[in-house]
Every structure is written in C-alpha cells, then in structure tokens.
Protein backbone atom coordinates (compact mmCIF):
# COMPACT_ATOMS: atom_id res chain seq x y z
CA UNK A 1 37.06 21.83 9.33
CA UNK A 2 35.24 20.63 6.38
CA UNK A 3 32.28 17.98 7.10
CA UNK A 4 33.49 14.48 6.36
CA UNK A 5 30.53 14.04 4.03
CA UNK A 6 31.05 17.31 1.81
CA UNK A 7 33.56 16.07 -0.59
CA UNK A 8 31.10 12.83 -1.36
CA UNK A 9 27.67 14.90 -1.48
CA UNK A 10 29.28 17.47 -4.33
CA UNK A 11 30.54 14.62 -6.39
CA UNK A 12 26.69 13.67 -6.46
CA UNK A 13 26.51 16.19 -8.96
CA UNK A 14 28.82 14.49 -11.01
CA UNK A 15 28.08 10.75 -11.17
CA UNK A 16 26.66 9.03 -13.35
CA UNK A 17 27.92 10.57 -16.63
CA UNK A 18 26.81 11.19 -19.96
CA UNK A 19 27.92 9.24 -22.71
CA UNK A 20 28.58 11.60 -25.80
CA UNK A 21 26.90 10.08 -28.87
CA UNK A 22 28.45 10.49 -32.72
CA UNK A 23 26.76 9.27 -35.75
CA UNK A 24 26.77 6.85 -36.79
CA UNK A 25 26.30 4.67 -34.16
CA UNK A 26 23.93 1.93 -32.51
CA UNK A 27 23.13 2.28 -29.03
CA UNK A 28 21.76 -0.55 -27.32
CA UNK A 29 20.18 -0.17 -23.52
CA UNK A 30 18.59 -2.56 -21.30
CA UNK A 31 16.61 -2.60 -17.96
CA UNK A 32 16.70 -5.09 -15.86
CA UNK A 33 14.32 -5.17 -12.42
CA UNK A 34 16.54 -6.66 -9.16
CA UNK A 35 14.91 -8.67 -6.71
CA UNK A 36 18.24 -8.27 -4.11
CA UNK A 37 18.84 -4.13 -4.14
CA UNK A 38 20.78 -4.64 -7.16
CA UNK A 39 23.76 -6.53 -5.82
CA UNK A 40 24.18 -9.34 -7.95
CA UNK A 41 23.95 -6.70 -10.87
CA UNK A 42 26.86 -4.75 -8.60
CA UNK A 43 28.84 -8.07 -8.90
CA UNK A 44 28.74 -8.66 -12.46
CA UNK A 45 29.54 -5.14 -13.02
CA UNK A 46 32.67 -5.84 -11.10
CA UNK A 47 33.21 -8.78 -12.59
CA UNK A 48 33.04 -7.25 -16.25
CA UNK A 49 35.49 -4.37 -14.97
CA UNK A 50 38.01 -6.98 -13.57
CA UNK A 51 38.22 -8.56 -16.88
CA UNK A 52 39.41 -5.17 -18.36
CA UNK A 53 41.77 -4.19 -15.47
CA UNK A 54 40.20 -2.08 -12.85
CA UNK A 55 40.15 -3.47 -9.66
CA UNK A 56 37.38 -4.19 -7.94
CA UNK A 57 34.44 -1.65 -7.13
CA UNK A 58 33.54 0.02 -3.74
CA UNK A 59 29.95 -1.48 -2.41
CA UNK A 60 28.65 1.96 -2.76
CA UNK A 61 29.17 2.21 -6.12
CA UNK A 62 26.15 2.90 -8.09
CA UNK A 63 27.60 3.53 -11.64
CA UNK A 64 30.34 2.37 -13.86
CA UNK A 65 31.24 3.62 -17.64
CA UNK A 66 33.90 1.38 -19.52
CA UNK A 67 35.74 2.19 -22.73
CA UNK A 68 36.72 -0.90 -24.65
CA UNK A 69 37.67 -1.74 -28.34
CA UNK A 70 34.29 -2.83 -29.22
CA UNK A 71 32.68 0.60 -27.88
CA UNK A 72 31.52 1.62 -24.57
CA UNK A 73 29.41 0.53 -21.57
CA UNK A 74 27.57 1.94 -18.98
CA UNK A 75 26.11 0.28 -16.10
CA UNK A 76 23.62 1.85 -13.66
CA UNK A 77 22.17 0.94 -10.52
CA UNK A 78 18.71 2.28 -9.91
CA UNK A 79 15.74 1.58 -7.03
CA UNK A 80 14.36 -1.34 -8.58
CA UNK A 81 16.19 -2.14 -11.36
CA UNK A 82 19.61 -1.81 -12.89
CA UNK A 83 20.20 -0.33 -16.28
CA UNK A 84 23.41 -1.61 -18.86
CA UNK A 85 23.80 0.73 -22.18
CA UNK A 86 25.92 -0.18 -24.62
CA UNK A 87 27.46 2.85 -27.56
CA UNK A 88 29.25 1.63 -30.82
CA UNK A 89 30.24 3.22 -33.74
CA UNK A 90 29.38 2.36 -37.23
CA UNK A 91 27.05 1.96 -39.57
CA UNK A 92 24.30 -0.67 -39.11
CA UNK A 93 21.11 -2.36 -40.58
CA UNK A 94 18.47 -1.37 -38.69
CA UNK A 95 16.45 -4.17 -40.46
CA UNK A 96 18.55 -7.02 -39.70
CA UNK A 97 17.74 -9.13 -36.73
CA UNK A 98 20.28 -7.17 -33.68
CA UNK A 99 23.17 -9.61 -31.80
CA UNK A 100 23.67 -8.22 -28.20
CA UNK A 101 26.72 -7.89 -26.51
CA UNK A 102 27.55 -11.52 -24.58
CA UNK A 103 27.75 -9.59 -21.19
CA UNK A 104 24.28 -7.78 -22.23
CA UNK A 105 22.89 -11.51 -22.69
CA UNK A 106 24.38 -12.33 -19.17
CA UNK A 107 23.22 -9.79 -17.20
CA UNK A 108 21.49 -10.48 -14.43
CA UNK A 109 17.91 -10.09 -13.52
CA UNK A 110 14.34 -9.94 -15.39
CA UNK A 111 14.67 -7.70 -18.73
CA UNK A 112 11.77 -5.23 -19.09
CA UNK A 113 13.30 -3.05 -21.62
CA UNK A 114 15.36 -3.74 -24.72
CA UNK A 115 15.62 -0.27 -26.75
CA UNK A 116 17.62 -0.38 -29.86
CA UNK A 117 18.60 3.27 -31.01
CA UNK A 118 19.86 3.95 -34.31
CA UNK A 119 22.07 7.16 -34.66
CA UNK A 120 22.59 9.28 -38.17
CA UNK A 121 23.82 12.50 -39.13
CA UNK A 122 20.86 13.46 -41.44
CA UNK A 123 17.08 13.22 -41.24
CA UNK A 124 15.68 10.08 -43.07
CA UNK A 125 13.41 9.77 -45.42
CA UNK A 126 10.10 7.56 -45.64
CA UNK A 127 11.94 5.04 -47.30
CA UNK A 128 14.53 4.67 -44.54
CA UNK A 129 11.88 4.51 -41.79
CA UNK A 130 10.05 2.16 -43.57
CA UNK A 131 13.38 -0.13 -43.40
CA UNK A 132 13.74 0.08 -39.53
CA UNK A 133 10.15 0.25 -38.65
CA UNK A 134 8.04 -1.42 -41.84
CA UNK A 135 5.84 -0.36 -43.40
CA UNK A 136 3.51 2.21 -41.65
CA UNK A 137 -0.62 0.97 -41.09
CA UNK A 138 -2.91 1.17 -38.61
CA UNK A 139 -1.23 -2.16 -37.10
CA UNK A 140 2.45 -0.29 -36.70
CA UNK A 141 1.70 3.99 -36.30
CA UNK A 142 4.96 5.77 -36.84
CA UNK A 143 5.70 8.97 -34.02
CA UNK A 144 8.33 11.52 -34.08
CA UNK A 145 9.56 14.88 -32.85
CA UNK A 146 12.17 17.18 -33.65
CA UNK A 147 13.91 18.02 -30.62
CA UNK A 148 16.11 21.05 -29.03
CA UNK A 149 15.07 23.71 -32.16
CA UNK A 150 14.84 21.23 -34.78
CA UNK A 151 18.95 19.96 -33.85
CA UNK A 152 17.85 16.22 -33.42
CA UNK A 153 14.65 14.21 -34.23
CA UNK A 154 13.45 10.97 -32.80
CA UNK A 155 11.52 8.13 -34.89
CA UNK A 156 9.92 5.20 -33.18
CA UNK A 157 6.71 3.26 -33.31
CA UNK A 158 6.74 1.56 -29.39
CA UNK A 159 6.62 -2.11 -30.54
CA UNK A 160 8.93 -4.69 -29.92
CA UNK A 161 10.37 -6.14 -32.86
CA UNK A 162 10.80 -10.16 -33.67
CA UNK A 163 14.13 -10.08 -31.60
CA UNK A 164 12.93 -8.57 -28.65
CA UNK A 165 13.94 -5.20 -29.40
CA UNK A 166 12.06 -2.25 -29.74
CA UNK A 167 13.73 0.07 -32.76
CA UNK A 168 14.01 4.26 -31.90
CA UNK A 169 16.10 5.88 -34.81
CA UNK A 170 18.10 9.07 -33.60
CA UNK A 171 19.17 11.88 -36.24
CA UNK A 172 21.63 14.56 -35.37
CA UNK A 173 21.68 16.99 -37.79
CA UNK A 174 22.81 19.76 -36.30
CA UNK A 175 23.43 18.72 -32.09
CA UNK A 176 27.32 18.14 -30.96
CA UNK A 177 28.20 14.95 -29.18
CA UNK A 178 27.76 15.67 -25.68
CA UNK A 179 24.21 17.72 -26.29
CA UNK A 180 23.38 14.43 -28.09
CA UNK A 181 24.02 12.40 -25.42
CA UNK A 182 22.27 13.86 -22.92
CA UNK A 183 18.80 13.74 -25.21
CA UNK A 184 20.06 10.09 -25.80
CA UNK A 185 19.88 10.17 -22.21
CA UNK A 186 16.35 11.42 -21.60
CA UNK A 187 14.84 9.36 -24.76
CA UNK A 188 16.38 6.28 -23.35
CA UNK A 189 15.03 7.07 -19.73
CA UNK A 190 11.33 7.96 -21.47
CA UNK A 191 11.48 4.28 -21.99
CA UNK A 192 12.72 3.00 -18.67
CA UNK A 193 10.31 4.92 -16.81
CA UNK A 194 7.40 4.42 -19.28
CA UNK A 195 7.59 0.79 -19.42
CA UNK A 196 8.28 0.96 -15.49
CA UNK A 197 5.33 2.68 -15.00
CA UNK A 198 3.18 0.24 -16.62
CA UNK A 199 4.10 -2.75 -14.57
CA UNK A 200 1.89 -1.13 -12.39
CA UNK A 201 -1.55 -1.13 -14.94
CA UNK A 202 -2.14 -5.15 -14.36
CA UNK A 203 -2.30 -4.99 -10.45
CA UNK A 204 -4.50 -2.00 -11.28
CA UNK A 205 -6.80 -3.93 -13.28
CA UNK A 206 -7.27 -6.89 -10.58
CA UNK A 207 -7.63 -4.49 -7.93
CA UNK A 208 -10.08 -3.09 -9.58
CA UNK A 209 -11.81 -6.25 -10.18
CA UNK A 210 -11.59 -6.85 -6.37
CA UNK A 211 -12.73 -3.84 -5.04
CA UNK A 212 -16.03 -4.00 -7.44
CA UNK A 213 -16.77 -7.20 -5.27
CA UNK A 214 -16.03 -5.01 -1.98
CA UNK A 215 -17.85 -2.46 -3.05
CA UNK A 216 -21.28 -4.60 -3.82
CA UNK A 217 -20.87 -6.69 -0.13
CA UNK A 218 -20.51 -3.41 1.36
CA UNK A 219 -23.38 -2.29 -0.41
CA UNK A 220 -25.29 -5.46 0.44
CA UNK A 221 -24.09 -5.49 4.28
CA UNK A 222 -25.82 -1.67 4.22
CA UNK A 223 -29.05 -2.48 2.85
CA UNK A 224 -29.55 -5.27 4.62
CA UNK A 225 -30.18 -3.36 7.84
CA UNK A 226 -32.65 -5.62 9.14
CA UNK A 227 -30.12 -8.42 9.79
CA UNK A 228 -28.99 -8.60 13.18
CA UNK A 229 -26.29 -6.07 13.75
CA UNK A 230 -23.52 -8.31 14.75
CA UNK A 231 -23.79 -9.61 11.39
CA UNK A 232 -23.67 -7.05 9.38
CA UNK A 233 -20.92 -5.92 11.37
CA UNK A 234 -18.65 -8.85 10.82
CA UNK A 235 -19.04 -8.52 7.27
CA UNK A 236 -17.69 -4.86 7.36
CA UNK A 237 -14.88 -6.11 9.46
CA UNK A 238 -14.51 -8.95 6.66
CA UNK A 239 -14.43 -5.85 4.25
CA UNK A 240 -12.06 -3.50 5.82
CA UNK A 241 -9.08 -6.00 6.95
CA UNK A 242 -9.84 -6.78 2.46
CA UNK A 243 -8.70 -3.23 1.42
CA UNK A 244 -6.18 -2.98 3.71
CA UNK A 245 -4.47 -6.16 1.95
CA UNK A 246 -5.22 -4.29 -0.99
CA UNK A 247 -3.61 -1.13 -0.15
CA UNK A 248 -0.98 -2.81 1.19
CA UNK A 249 -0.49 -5.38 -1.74
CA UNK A 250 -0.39 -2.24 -4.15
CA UNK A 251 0.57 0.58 -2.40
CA UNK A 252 4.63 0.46 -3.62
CA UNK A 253 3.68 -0.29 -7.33
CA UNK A 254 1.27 2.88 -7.37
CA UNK A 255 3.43 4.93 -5.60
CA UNK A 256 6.46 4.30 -7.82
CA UNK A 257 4.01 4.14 -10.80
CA UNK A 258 3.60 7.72 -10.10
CA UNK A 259 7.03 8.68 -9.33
CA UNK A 260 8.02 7.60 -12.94
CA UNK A 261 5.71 9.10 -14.26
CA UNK A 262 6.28 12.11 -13.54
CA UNK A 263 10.02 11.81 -14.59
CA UNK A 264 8.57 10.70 -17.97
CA UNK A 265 6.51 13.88 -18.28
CA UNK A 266 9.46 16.05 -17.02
CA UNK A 267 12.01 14.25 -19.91
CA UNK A 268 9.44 14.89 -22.41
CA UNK A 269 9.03 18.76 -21.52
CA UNK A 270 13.00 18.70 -21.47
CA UNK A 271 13.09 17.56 -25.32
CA UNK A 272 11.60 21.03 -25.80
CA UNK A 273 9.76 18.96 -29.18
CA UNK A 274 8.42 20.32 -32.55
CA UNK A 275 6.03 18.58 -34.75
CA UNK A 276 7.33 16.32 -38.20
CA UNK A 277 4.80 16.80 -40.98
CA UNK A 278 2.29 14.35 -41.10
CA UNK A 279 3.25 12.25 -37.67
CA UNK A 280 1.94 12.52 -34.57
CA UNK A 281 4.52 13.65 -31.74
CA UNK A 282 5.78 11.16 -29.05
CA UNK A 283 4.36 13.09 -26.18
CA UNK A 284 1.19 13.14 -27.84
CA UNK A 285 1.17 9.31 -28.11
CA UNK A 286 2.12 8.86 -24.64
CA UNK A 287 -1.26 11.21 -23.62
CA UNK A 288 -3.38 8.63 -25.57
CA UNK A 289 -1.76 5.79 -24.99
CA UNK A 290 0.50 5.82 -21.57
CA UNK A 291 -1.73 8.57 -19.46
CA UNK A 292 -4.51 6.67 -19.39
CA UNK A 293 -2.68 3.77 -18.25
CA UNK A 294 -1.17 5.66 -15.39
CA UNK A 295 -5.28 7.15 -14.72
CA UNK A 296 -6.34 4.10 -14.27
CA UNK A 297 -3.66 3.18 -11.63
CA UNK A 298 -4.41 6.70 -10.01
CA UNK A 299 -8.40 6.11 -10.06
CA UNK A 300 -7.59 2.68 -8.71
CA UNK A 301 -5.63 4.42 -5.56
CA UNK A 302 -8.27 6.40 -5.03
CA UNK A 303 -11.26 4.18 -5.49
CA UNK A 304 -9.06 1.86 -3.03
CA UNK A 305 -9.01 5.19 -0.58
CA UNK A 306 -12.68 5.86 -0.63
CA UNK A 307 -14.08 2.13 -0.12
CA UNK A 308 -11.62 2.34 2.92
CA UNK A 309 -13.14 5.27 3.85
CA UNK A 310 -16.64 4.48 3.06
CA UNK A 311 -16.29 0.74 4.87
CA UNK A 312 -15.12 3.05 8.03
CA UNK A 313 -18.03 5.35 8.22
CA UNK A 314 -20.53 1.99 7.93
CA UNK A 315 -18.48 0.46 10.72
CA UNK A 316 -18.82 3.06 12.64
CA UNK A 317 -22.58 3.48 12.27
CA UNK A 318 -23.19 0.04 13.00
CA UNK A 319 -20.74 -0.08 16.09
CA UNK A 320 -23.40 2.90 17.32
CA UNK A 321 -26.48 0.55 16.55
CA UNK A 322 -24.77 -2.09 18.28
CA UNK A 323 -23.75 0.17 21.20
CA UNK A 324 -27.29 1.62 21.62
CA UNK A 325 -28.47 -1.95 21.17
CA UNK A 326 -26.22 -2.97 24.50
CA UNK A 327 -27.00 -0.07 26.28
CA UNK A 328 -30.28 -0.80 26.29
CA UNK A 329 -30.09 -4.17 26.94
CA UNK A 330 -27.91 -3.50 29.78
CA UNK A 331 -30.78 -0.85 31.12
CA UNK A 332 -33.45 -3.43 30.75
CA UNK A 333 -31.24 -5.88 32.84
CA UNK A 334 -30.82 -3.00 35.41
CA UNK A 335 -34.12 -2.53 35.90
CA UNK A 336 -35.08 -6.17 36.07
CA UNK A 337 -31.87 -6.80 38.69
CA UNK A 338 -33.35 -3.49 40.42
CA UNK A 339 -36.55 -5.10 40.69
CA UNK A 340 -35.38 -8.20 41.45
CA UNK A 341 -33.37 -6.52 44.51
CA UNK A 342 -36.73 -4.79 45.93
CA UNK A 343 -38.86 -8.41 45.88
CA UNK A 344 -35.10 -9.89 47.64
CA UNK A 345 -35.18 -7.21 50.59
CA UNK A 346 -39.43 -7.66 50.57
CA UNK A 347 -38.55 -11.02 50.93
CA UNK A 348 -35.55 -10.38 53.97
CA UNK A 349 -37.38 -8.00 55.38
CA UNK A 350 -40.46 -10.55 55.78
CA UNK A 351 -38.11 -13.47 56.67
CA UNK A 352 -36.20 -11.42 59.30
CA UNK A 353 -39.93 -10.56 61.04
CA UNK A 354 -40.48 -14.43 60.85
CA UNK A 355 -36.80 -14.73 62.96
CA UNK A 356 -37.82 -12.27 65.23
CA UNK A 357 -40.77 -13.97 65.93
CA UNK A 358 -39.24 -17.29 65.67
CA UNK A 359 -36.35 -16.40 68.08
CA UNK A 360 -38.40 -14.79 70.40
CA UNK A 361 -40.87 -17.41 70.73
CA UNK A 362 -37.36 -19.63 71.82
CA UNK A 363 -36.09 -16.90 73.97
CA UNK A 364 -39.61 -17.00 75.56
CA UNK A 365 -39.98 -20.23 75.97
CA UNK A 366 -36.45 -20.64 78.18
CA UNK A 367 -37.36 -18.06 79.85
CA UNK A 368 -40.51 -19.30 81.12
CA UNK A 369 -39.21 -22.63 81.96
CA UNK A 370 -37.03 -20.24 84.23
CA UNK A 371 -39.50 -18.44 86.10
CA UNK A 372 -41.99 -21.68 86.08
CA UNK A 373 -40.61 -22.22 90.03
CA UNK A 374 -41.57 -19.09 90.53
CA UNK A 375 -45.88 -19.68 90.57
CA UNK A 376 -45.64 -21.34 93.67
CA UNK A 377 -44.62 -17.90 95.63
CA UNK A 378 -46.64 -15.44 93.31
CA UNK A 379 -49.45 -17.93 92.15
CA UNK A 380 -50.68 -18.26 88.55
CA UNK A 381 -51.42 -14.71 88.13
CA UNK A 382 -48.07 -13.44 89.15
CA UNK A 383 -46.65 -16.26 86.65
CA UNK A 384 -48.71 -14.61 84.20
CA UNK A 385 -47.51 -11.41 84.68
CA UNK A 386 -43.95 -12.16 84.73
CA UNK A 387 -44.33 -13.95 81.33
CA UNK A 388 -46.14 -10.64 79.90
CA UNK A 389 -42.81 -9.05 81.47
CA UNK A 390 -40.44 -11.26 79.34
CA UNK A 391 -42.72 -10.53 76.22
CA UNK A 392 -42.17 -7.34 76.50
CA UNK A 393 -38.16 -7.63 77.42
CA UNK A 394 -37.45 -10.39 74.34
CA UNK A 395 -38.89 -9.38 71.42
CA UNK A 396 -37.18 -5.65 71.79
CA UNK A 397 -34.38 -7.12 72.84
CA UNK A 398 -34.13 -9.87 69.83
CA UNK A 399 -35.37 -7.07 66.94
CA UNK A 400 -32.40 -4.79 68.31
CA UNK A 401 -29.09 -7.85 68.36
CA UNK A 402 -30.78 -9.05 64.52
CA UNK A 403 -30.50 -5.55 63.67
CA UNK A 404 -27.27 -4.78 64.92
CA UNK A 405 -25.67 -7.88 63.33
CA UNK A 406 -27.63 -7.21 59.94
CA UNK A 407 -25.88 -3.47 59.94
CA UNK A 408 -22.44 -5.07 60.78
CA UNK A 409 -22.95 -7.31 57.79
C-alpha cells in the first residue's frame, strides 16, 4: 500500500514551473513581502484565475501559471513574500517609461522588487545599452556576464529607474526557450533574494548603534569595581535582559538574511558566468557591493553573541563577589549570635544560681516556720540543728527539680 503522502511529496519536484522565454519579449516580475502567510496574495490569485475560468484554488496551493491573450503569469507564494511575473512577447522600448499589468498594480502587499527584463535574440551594442540604461559614468556603472558558455548574457546597472523599475536586458543568442527560462529564473531570483537580504542591513546598523552603548555601560559597570556590588550588578542585569531584546528583535531578519544569501551565491555559481570586455561581472559587483552588506549583518550577529556572552561572564563574577560578600557577612553574624548565645547561658546560668538561692531561701523559710514548735522539746540548739538539717535537704533538693525541668524544656 502506497503512503497517502507519496503521490503529493513527488509532485514537489514538479511545482512551480518554468516559464520558457522567446525573444523578443519583456518580462516583468515583482515581490511583494506578506504580513498574513501570504493569504490575501492566495486570494487574489484566485480571484485573477476565476476571471479566466478555473475554479477556485486548493488552500495549499502555493503556485499558479496562467496563459492569457496578453501573455502569461505566474504567481508564487514564498516565506515572506509572494512573487507575480509577468512574460509577453514583442518588441519594446526599453527607454520609455514601463505600464504594468492592472492586476500587477493591484496586487497585494508592500513591493520590494520591480525588475524589468528585456529579452533579444542578439548581443547589443553600446549604443543599445546606453538606450535602456543611459549613459554609463561613475553615477550609473554598467555590469554584465555571459552566461551558460557564452549562450546568454545579462546587462544591468542595479538602479531603479524614474518609474520604479529597475531595467536587466537579457540576450539569447544561442540558448533555446526552456534553458532560457530557467536562467530567467535564477537572474530574476538573484534579485528577490538580494534585495531580500538587504532589508536586513538597516536593523543591522541600529543594532549596532545599540550595542556600542551596551558595550561602553558594560565596560563602565566593570571598571567601576569599587561601587557597591549590588550596583554594579543591577546594571549588568539592566544589560543582559538589553541584548536579549536585541537578539530577539533581530534574530529572524539575520537568520533569513543569511538564508538568501546563500541562495544568491548558489544562483550566481549556477550562471556558470564569463567576463564581457571592458565590464565588470555581476557577481563581482555583488562581492563589493552586496557582501559587505550581508558582513555587516553577520558581524552584527556575532558582536550581539559575544556582548551576551561577555555581560554573562561579568554577571557571574560579580554574583561571586556578592556571594563571598554574604557569606561573610553571614559568618560575622554567626559569630556575633554565637557570642551572643555564650553571654545568654553566662547570664542563665547566673540567674538560675540566683533561683536556687532565691527558692531555697523560701523553701527554708516554710520550713522553719514548721519546725519552730519544735524548740520547746529540743531547745534552741536542737532548733538549730534541725534548720542546718533542712539547709542541707533544700538546696539539693531545689538545684535537682530546676534542673530536671530546665532538661525537659
């Protein structure tokens, strides 16, 4: 019996399909981050495949490529963001300001990417980059590669042109359609993930900023050892409980920062590029101008990590200052509460000799007023002796019941 979820996990393989790419043509793609997993982008999807006679789409669906008599769409659904491509055939100005699509203008969520890719058959020439890019200066640098054994070659500059779109022009000279779309595929996904990646360099830069001012109270706290322990203390605690907000604040930006970049630097080892005379390549451009970005954002993590670390080991140290601090404290106030204890039982021990006495002298007292008849038949010297008699009796006697009672207690 097959496992119910067999069929579904080897169509994996399958989805999301390449769009095969003939020049001439103008491919438009946008990204679009989702603040509600991408539903709302799910919906319009739906909505836009309604209007051309499917029926609606199952809530897993992730994907959805539509042929239609102005061209073809594609709409993906990614972690974070949602992706709509749009493929038409024709020739086009690559100078003239670009019109999206009405359902690319409706789309939902925030656009972070608006690539506008220009397809033709044969290499251009300076003049023809100069008419989708302008004129190349140090204000607008030109890149470019050759791609797959000189079959394609990419042209861009990175900049986002007067009508929000940022112009890539695509020549297949010698690359069928469906090879073409798939490095259509990874150029367009170079920009996704590049310009993903980089929402992650401003929280990078504040963080930064914040955990220079960490770093110099930490730094103070430490120095100042001669402030009372409990205060430096609180100001590591202060410290700590700040990184962690930090980390925690910036921890799924970095981490997804990374992820994408790494899928940029795997797309760009895929184009498999060669170098055009006289410009510089696009993966070189994205080592001087993207990688540093994304080492910052690293650097960043791991300055985060160390203060964390560092702010740990000074707690600790100063939780063993204050420790040894109590401990002996609390031996002092042991020895003063042992002391104390002696001068208490000095102090019974004298008062219960005073009872004794005390007690005794009472005892005696009733006890002569007993044998007082007694003088007439023995005479004052027998009285005498029977008092030395009860002396003798009593105070024994009392010194054994207070000691008795005291042992009890």
């Amino acid at each position: 019996m097959d496992h119910e979820l067999r069929v579904r996990l080897a169509g994996e393989a399958h989805t999301r399909p390449t769009v095969p790419i003939s020049p001439p043509a103008m491919v438009l793609h946008e990204a679009r981050f989702h603040d509600d997993g991408g539903e709302a982008s799910r919906a319009f999807a739906e909505t836009l495949a309604v209007a051309q006679g499917l029926g609606p789409l199952n809530p897993d669906v992730d994907h959805l490529l539509l042929e239609t008599a102005d061209g073809s769409w594609k709409w993906e659904r990614h972690g974070e963001f949602s992706t709509w491509t749009f493929v038409r055939s024709g020739h086009f100005d690559p100078s003239a300001a670009l019109q999206a699509p009405q359902f690319l203008t409706d789309a939902p969520g925030h656009r972070f990417v608006a690539a506008a890719v220009f397809v033709t058959a044969d290499v251009p020439n300076d003049e023809e980059l100069d008419r989708v890019f302008g004129r190349e200066n140090a204000e607008n640098e030109r890149v470019g590669s050759m791609l797959s054994g000189r079959r394609a070659g990419v042209w861009t500059n990175f900049r986002v042109g007067a009508d929000g779109w940022t112009r890539f022009l695509f020549a297949l000279p010698d690359m069928n359609q469906f090879r073409a779309g798939r490095a259509m595929r990874r150029l367009l996904e170079i920009e996704v993930y590049r310009m993903a990646a980089l929402f992650a360099l401003p929280m990078a830069k504040k963080a930064q900023r914040e955990i220079n001012t960490l770093e110099r109270l930490v730094g103070s706290a430490i120095a100042n050892a001669d402030k009372p322990e409990s205060e430096i203390l609180d100001a590591l605690i202060d410290a700590a409980r700040e990184a962690e907000r930090i980390a925690q604040h910036t921890a799924f930006r970095f981490g997804a920062a990374a992820a994408y970049r790494r899928i940029v630097d795997q797309r760009l080892r895929e184009f498999r590029e060669e170098r055009i005379e006289g410009l510089q390549r696009i993966s070189a451009f994205l080592d001087r101008r993207f990688a540093p970005a994304m080492d910052t954002c690293t650097s960043t993590q791991t300055r985060l990590e160390t203060l964390a670390k560092r702010v740990e080991r000074a707690a600790s140290l100063m939780r063993t200052r204050v420790d040894l601090a109590m401990a002996t404290q609390n031996q002092l106030q042991l020895k003063s509460m042992n002391e104390n204890a002696k001068a208490q039982l000095r102090l019974q021990r004298a008062v219960e000799g005073f009872s004794v006495a005390a007690i005794a002298y009472y005892a005696f007292s009733l006890a002569s007023a007993l044998v007082a008849p007694l003088s007439r038949t023995f005479g004052s010297a027998g009285e005498a002796v029977l008092k030395a008699l009860l002396v003798l009796i009593i105070v024994p006697a009392v010194w054994a019941v207070l000691k008795r009672l005291r042992e009890k207690l």
